[in-house]
N, C-alpha and C. Protein backbone atom coordinates (compact mmCIF):
# COMPACT_ATOMS: atom_id res chain seq x y z
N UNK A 1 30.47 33.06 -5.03
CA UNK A 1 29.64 33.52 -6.12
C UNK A 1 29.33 32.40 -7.10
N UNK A 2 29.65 31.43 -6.73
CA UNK A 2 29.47 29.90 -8.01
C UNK A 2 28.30 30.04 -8.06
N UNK A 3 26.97 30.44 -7.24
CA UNK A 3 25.72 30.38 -8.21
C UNK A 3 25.22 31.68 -8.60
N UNK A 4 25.63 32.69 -8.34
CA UNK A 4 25.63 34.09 -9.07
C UNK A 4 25.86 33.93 -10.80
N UNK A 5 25.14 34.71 -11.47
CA UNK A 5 25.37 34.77 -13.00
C UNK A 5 26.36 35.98 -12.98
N UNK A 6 27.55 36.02 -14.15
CA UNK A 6 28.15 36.66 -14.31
C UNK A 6 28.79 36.90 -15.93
N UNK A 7 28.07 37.45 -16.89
CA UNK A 7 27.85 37.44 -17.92
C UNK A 7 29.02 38.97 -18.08
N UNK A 8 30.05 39.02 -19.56
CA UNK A 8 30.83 40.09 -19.77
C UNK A 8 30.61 39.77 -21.84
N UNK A 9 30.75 40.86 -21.87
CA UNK A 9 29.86 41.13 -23.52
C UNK A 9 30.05 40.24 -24.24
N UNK A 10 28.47 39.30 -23.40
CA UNK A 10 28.11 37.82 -24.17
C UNK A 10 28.81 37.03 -23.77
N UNK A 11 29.93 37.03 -22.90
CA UNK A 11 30.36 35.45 -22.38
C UNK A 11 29.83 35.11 -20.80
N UNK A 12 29.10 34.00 -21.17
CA UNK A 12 29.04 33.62 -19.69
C UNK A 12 29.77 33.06 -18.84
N UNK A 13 30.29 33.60 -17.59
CA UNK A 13 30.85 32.82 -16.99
C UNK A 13 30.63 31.47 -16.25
N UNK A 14 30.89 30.15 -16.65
CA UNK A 14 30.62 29.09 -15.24
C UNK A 14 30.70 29.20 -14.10
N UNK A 15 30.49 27.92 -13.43
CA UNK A 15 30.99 27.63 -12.06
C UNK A 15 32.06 27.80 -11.79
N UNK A 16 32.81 27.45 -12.69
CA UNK A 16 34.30 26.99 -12.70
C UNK A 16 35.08 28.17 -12.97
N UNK A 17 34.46 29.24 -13.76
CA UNK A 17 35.56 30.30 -14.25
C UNK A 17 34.69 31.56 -13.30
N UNK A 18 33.55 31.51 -13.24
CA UNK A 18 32.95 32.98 -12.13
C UNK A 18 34.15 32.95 -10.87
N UNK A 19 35.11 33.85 -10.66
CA UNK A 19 35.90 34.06 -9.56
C UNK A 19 35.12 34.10 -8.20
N UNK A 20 35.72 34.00 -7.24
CA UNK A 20 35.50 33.98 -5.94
C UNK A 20 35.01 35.10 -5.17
N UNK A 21 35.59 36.36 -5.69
CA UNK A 21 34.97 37.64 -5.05
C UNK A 21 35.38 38.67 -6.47
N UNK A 22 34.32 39.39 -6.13
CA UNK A 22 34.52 40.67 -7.22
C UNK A 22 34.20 42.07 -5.86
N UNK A 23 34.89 43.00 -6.96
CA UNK A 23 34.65 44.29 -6.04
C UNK A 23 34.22 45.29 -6.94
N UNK A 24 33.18 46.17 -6.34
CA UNK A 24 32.56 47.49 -6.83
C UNK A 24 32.23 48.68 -5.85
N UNK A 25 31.99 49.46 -6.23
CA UNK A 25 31.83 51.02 -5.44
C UNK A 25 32.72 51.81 -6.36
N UNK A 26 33.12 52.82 -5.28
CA UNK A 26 34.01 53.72 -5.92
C UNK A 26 34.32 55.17 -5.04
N UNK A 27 34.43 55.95 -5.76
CA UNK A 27 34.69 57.17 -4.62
C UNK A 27 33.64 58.55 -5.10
N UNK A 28 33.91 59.58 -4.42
CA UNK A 28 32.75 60.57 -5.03
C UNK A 28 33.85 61.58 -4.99
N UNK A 29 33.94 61.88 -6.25
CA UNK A 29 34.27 63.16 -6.91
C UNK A 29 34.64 64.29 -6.47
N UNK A 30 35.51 65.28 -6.32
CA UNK A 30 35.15 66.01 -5.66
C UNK A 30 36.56 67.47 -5.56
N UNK A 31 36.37 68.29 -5.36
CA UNK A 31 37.60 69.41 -5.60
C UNK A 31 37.69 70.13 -4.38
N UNK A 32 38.52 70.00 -4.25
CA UNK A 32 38.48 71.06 -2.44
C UNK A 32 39.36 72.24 -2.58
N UNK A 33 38.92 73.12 -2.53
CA UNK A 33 39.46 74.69 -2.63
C UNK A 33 40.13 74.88 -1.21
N UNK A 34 40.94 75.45 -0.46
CA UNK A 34 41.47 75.45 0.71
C UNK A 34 41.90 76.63 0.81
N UNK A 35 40.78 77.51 1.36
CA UNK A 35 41.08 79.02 1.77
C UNK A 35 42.06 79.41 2.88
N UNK A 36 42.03 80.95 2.86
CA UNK A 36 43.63 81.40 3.96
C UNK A 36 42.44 81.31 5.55
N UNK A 37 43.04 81.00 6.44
CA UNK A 37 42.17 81.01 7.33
C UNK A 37 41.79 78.91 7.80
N UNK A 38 42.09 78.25 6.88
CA UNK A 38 41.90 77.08 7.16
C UNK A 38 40.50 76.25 6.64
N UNK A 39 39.24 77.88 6.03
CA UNK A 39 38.59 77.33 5.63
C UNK A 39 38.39 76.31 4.38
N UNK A 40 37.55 75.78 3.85
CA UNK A 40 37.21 74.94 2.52
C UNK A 40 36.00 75.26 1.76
N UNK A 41 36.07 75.08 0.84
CA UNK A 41 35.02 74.93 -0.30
C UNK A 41 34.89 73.65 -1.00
N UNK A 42 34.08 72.65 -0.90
CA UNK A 42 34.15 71.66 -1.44
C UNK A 42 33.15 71.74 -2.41
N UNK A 43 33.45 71.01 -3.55
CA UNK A 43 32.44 71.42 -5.21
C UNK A 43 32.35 69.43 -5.25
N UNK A 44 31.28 68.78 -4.92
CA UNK A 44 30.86 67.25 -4.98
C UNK A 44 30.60 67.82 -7.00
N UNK A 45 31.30 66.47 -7.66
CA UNK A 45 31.24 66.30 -8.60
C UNK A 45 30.69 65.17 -9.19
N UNK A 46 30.31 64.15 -8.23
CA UNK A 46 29.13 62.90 -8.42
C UNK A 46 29.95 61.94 -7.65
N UNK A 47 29.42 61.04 -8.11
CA UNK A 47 29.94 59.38 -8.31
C UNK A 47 30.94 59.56 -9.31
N UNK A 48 32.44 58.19 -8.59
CA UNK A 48 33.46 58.36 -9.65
C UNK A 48 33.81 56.77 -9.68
N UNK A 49 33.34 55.74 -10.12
CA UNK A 49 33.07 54.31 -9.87
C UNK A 49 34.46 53.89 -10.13
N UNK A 50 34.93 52.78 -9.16
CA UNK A 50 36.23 52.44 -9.34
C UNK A 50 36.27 51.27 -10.44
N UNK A 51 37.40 50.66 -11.06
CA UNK A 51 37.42 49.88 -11.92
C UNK A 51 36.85 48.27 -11.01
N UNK A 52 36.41 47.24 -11.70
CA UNK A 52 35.53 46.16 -11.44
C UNK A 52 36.84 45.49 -12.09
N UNK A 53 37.31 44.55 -10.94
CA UNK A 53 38.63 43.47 -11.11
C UNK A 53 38.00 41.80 -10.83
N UNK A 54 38.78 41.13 -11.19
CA UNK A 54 38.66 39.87 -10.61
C UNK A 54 39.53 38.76 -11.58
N UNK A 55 39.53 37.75 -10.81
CA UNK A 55 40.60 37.01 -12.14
C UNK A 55 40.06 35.68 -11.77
N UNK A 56 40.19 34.67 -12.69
CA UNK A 56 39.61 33.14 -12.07
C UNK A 56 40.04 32.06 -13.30
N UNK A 57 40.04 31.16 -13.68
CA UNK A 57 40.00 30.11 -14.38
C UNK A 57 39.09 29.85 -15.61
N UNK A 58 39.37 29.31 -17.15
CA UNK A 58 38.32 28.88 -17.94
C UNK A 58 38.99 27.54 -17.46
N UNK A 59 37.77 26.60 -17.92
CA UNK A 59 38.11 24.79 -17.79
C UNK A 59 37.08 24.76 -18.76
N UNK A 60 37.56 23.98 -19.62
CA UNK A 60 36.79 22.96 -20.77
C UNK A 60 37.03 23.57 -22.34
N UNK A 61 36.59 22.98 -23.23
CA UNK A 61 36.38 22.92 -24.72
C UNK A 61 36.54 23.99 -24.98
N UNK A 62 35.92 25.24 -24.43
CA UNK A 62 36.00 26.48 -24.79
C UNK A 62 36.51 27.31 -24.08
N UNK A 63 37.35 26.75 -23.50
CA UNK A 63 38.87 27.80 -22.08
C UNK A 63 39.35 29.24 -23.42
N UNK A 64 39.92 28.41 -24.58
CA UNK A 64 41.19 29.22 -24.91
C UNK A 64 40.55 30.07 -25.58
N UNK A 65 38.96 29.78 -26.07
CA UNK A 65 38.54 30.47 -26.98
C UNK A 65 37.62 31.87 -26.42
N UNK A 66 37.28 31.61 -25.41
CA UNK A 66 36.78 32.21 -24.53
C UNK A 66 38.03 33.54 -23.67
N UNK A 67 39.09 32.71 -23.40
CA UNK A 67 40.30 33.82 -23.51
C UNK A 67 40.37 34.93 -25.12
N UNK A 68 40.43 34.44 -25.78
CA UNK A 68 40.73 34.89 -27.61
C UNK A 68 39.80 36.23 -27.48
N UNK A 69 38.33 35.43 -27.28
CA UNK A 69 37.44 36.23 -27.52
C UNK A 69 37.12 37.54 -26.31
N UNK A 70 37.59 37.65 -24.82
CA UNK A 70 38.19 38.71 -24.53
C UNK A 70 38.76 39.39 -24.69
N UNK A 71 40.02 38.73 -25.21
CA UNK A 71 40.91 39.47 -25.48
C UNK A 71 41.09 40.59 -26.45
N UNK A 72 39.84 40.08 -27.98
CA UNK A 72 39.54 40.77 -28.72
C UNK A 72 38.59 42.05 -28.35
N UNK A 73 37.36 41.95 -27.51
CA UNK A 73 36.96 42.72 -26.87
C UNK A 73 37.75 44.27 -26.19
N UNK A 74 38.83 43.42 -25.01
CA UNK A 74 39.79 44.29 -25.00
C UNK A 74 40.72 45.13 -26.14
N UNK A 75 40.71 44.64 -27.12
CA UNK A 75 41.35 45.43 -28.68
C UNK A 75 40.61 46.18 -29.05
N UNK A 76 39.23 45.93 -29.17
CA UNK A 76 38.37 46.82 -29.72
C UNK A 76 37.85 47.69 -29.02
N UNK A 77 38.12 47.67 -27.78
CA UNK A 77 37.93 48.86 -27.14
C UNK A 77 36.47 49.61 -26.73
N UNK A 78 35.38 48.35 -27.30
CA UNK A 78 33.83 48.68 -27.02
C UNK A 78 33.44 49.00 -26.01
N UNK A 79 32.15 49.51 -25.52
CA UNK A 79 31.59 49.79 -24.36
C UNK A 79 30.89 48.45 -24.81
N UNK A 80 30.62 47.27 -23.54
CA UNK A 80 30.33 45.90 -23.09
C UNK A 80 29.25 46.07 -22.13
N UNK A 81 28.05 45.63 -22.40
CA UNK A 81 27.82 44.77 -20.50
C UNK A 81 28.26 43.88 -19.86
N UNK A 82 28.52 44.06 -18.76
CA UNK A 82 28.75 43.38 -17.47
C UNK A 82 27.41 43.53 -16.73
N UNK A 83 27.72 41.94 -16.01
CA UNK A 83 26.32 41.72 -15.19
C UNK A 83 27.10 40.67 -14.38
N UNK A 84 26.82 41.16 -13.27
CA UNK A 84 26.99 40.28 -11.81
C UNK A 84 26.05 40.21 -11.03
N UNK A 85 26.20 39.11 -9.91
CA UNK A 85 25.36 39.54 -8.92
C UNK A 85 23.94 40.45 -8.66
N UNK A 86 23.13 40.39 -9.96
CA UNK A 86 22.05 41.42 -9.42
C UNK A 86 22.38 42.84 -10.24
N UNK A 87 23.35 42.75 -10.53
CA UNK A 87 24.02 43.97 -10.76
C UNK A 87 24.27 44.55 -12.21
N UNK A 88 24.79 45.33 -13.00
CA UNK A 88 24.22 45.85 -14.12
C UNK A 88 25.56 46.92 -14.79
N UNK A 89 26.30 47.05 -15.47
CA UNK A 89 27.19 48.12 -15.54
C UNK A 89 28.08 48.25 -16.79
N UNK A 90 27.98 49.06 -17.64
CA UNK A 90 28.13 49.24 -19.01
C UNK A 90 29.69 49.36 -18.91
N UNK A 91 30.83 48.59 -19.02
CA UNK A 91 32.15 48.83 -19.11
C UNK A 91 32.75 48.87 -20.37
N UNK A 92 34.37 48.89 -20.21
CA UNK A 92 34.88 48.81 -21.30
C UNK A 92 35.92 47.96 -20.94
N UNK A 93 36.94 46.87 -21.28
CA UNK A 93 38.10 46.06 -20.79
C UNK A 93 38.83 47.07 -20.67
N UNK A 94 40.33 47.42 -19.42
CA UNK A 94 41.44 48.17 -19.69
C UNK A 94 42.13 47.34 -20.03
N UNK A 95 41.99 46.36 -19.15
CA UNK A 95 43.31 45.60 -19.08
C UNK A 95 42.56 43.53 -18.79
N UNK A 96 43.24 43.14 -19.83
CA UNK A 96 43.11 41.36 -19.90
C UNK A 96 44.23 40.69 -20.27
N UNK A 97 44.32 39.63 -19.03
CA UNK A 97 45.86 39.04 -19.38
C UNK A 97 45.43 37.48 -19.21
N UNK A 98 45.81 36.44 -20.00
CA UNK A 98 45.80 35.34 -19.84
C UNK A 98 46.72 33.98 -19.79
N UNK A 99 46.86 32.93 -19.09
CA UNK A 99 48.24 32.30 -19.28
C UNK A 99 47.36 30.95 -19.51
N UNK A 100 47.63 30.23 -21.00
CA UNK A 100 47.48 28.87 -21.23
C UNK A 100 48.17 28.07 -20.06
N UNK A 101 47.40 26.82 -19.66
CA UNK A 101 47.98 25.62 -18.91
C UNK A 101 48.21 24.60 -19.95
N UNK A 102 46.76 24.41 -20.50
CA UNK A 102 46.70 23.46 -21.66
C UNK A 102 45.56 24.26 -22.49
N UNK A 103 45.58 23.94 -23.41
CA UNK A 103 44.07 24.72 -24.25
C UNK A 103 42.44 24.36 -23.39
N UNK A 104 42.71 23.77 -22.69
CA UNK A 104 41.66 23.38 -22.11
C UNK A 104 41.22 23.85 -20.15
N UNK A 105 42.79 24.56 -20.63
CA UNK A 105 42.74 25.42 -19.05
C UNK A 105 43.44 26.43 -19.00
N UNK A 106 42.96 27.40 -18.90
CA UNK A 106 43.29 28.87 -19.12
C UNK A 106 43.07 29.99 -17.73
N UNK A 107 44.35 30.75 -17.11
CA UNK A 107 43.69 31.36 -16.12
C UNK A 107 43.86 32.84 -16.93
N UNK A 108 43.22 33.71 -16.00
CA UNK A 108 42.71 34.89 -16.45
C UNK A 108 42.84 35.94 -15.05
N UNK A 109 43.25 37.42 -15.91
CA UNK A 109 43.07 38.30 -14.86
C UNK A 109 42.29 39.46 -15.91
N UNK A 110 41.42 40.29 -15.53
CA UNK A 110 40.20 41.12 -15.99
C UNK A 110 40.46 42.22 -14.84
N UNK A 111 40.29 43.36 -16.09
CA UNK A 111 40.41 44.70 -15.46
C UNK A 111 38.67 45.61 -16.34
N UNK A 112 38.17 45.81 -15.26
CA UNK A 112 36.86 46.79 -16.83
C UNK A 112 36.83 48.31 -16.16
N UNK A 113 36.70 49.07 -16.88
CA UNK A 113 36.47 50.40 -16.60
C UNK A 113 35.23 50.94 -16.54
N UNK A 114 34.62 51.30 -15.16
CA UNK A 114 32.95 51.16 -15.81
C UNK A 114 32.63 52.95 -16.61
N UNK A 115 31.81 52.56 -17.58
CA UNK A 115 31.74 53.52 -18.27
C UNK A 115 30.23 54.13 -18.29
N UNK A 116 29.07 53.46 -17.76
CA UNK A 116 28.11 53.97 -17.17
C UNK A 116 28.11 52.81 -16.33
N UNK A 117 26.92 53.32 -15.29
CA UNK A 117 26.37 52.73 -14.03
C UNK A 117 24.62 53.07 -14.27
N UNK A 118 24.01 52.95 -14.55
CA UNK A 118 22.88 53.09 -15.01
C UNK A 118 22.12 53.58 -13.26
N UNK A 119 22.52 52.60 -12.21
CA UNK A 119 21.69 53.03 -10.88
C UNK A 119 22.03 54.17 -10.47
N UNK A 120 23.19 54.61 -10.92
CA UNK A 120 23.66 55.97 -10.40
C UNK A 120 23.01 57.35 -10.99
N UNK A 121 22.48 57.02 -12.25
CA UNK A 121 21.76 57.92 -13.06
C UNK A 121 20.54 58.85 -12.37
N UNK A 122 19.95 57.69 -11.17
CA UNK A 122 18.87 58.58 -10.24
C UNK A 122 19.50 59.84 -9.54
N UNK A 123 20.75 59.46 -8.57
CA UNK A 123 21.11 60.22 -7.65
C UNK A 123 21.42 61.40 -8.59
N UNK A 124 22.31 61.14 -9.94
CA UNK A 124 22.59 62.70 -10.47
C UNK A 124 21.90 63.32 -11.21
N UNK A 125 20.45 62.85 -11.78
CA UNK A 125 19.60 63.36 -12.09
C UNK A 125 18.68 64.38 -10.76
N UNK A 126 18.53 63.60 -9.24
CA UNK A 126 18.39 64.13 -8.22
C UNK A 126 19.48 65.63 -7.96
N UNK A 127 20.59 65.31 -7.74
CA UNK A 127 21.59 66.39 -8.08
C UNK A 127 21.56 67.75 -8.55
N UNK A 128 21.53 67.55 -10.17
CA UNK A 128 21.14 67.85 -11.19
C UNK A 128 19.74 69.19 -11.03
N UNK A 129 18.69 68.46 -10.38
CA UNK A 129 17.47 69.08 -9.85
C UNK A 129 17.78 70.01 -8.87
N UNK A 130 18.03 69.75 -7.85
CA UNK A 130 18.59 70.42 -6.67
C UNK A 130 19.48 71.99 -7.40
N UNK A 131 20.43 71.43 -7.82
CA UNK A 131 21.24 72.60 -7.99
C UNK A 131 20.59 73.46 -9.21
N UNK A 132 19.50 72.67 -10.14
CA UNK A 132 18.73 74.07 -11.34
C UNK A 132 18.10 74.60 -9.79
N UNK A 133 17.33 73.69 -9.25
CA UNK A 133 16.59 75.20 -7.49
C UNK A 133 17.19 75.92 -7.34
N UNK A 134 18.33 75.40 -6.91
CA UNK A 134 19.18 76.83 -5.98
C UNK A 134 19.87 77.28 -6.71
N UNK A 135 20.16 77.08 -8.40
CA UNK A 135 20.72 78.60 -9.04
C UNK A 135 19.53 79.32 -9.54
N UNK A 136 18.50 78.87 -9.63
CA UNK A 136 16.64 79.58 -9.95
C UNK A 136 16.46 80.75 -8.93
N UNK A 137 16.79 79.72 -7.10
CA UNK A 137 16.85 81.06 -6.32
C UNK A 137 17.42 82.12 -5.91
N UNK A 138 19.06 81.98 -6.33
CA UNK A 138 19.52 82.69 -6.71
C UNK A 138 19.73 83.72 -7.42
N UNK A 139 19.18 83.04 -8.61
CA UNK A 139 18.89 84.66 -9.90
C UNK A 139 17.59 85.25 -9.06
N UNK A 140 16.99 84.97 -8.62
CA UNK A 140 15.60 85.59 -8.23
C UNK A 140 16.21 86.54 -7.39
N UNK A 141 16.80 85.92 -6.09
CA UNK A 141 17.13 86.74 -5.25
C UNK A 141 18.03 88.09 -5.82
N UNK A 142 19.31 87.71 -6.82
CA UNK A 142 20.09 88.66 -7.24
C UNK A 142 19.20 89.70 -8.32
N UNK A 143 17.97 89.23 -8.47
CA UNK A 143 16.91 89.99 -9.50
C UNK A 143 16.61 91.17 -8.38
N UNK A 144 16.10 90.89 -7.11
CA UNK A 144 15.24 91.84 -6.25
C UNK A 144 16.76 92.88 -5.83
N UNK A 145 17.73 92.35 -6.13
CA UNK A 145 18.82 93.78 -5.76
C UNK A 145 18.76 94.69 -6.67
């Protein structure tokens, strides 16, 4: 990812500190009722995006300060952008840990919680649609009894 941009609320990452691999997705939501008989009822509750990890290195003039100023982030507890790869996702820090080498080299481990996903907004707006239909046809139908 060294020529990928990877920007976290307002810090950019370098060459040197953008980590090697990041991970995203997540799982989809979901409640499973488990009737007598073996049957199921499953109730899909959306997208449930997993936390966005990665850990890597600052190097230079602004290593420690650049740690500080996460770290504060993580205190305050804001909703942040994150931007990777193409990619787009309103988090919040859970978890930031950092270990000085020298002030001028700092490694880092980053935990964010994503708190919107903005691309995901289509599918549950799609969703969303679907299910006002089929409780619309529903009352209709339970109207003609």
């Amino acid at each position: 990812m060294s020529d990928d941009v990877l920007t976290l609320g307002g810090i950019s990452f370098d060459n040197y500190s953008t980590p090697d691999s990041m991970m995203g997705g997540g799982k989809q939501a979901m409640v499973v009722h488990k009737l007598p008989g073996g049957s199921r009822v499953i109730d899909i509750l959306g997208p449930d995006e997993d936390d966005v990890k990665w850990h890597g290195h600052f190097y230079g003039d602004d290593a420690y300060q650049n740690a500080l100023k996460l770290d504060a982030m993580r205190a305050a507890g804001q909703v942040i952008p994150l931007i990777w790869g193409g990619q787009f996702r309103q988090v919040i820090i859970k978890h930031f840990t950092y270990h000085v080498r020298r002030f001028v080299w700092v490694e880092y481990q980053i935990v964010c919680t994503v708190f919107q996903n903005p691309a995901l907004g289509i599918v549950t707006a799609v969703a969303n649609t679907i299910d006002t239909l089929i409780g619309g046809d529903l009352a209709f139908a339970a109207s003609l009894l």
